[in-house]
Protein backbone atom coordinates (compact mmCIF):
# COMPACT_ATOMS: atom_id res chain seq x y z
CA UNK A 1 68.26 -11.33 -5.67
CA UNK A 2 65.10 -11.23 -8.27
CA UNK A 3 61.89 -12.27 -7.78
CA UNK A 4 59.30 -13.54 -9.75
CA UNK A 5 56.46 -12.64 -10.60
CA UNK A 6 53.27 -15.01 -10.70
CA UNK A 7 51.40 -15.58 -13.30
CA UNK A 8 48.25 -14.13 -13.62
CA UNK A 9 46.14 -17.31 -13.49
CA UNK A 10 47.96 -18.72 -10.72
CA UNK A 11 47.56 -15.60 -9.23
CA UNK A 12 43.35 -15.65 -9.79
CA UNK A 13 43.00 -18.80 -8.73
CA UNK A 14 44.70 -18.38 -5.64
CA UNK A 15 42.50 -15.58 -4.71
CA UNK A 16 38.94 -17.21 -5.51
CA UNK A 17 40.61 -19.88 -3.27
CA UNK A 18 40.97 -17.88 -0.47
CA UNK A 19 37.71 -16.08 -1.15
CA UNK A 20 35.86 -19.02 -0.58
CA UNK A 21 37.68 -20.41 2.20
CA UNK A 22 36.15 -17.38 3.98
CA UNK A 23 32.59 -17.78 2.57
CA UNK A 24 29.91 -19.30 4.59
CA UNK A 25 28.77 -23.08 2.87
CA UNK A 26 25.82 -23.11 0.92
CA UNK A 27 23.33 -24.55 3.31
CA UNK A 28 23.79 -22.06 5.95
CA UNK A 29 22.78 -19.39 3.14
CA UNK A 30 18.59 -18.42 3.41
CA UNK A 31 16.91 -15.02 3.54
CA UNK A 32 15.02 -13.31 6.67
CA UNK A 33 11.95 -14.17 4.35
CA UNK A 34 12.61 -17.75 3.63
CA UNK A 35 12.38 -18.83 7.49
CA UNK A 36 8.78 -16.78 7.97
CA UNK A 37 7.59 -16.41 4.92
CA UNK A 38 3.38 -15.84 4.63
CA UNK A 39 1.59 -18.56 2.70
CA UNK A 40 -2.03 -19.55 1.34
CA UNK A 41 -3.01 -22.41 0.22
CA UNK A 42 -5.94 -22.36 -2.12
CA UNK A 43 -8.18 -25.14 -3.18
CA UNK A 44 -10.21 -24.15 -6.08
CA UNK A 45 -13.32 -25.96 -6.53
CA UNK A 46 -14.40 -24.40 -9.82
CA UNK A 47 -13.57 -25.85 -13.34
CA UNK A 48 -11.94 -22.40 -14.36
CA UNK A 49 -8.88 -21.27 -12.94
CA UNK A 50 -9.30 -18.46 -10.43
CA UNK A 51 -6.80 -15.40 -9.95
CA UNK A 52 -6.84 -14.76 -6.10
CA UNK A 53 -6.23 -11.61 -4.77
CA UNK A 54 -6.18 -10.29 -1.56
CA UNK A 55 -7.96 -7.01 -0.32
CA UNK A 56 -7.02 -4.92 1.79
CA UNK A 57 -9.37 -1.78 2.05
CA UNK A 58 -11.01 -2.09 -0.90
CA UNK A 59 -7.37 -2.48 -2.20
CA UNK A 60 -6.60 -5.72 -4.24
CA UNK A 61 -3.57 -7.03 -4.53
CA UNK A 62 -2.99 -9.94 -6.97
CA UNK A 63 -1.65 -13.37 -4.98
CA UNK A 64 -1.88 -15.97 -8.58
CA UNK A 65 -3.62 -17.97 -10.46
CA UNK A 66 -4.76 -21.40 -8.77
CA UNK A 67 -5.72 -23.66 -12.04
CA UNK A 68 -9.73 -25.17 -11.87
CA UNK A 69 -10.08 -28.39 -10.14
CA UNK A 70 -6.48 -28.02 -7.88
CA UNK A 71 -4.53 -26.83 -4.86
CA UNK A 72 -1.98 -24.71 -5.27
CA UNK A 73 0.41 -23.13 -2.17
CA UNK A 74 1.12 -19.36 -3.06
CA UNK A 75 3.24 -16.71 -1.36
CA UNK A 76 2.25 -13.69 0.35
CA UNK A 77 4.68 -11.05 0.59
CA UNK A 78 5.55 -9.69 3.60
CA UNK A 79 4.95 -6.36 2.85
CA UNK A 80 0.80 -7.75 2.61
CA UNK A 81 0.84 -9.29 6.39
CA UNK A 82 -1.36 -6.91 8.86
CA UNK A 83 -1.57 -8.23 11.93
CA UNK A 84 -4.57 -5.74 12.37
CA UNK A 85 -7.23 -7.47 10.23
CA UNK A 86 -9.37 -6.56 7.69
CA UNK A 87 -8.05 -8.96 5.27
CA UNK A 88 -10.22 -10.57 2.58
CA UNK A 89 -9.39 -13.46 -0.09
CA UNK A 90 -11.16 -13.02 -3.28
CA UNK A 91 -11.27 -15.04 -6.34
CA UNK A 92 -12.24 -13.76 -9.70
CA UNK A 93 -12.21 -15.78 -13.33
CA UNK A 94 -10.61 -13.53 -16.22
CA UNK A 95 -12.95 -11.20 -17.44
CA UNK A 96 -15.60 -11.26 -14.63
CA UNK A 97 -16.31 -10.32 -11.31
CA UNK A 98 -15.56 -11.92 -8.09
CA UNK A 99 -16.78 -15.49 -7.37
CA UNK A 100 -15.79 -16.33 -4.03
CA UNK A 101 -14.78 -14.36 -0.85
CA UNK A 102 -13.52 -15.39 2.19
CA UNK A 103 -15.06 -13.92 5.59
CA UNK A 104 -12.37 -11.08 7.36
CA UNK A 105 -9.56 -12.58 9.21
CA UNK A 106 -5.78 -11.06 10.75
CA UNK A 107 -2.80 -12.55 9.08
CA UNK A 108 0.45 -12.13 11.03
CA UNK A 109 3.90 -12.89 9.27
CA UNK A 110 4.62 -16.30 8.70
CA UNK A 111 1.37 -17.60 9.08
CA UNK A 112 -0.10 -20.38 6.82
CA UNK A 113 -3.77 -19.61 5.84
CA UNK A 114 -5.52 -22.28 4.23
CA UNK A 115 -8.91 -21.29 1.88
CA UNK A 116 -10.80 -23.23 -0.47
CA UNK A 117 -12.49 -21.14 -3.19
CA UNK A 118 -15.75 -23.13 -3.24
CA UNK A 119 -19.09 -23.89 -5.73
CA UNK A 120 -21.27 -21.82 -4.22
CA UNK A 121 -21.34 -17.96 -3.47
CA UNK A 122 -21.26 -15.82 -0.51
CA UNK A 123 -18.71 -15.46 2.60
CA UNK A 124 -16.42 -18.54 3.05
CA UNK A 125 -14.32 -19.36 6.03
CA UNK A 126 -10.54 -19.30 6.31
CA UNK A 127 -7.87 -21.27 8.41
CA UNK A 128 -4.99 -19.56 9.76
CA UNK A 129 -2.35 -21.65 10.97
């Protein structure tokens, strides 16, 4: 008795069948990050656009840009969070110095902090949600 062979397509297709039988559907798919992740919105009150940064011992790390006259929602990685405080927002327009900083506040992992880069200088306040 002989036995045939299948063909190699049939043979693919049956295995991308059975591949994805066993795959989980697409909804249930989402990254650690995606369920906490760290945000900050930022309302910029300036006519410029603003890069915002965040310090963290005199360290800045770059957060965006939030375009002049808008509110935009921007991601903090996690590796940024410190639950031990210290943390400072500060804007700055290309090619000069900082124009608005926000008073020291703790920002936990999947937190929502909510700034607005105002007008006028010196310390502004922060909301963390």
């Amino acid at each position: 008795m002989s036995q045939t062979a299948l063909p190699p397509r049939t043979l693919a297709v049956a295995l991308l069948i059975a591949v994805s039988a066993c795959a989980p559907e697409l909804g249930e798919l989402r990254l650690p990050s995606d369920r906490s992740s760290t945000t900050l919105e930022v309302r910029n009150d300036r006519w410029d656009d603003l890069t915002v940064y965040l310090d963290r011992g005199g360290v800045l790390l770059k957060l965006g840009t939030v375009p002049g006259l808008s509110t935009k929602v921007l991601r903090v990685p996690e590796a940024y969070s410190s639950p031990d405080g210290g943390m400072v927002l500060k804007a700055k327009r290309p090619g000069s110095g900082v124009l608005a900083t926000s008073v020291p506040f703790n920002l936990a992992r999947g937190q929502r902090v909510e700034w607005i880069a105002a007008r006028t200088s010196g310390l502004t306040g922060v909301a963390v949600r």
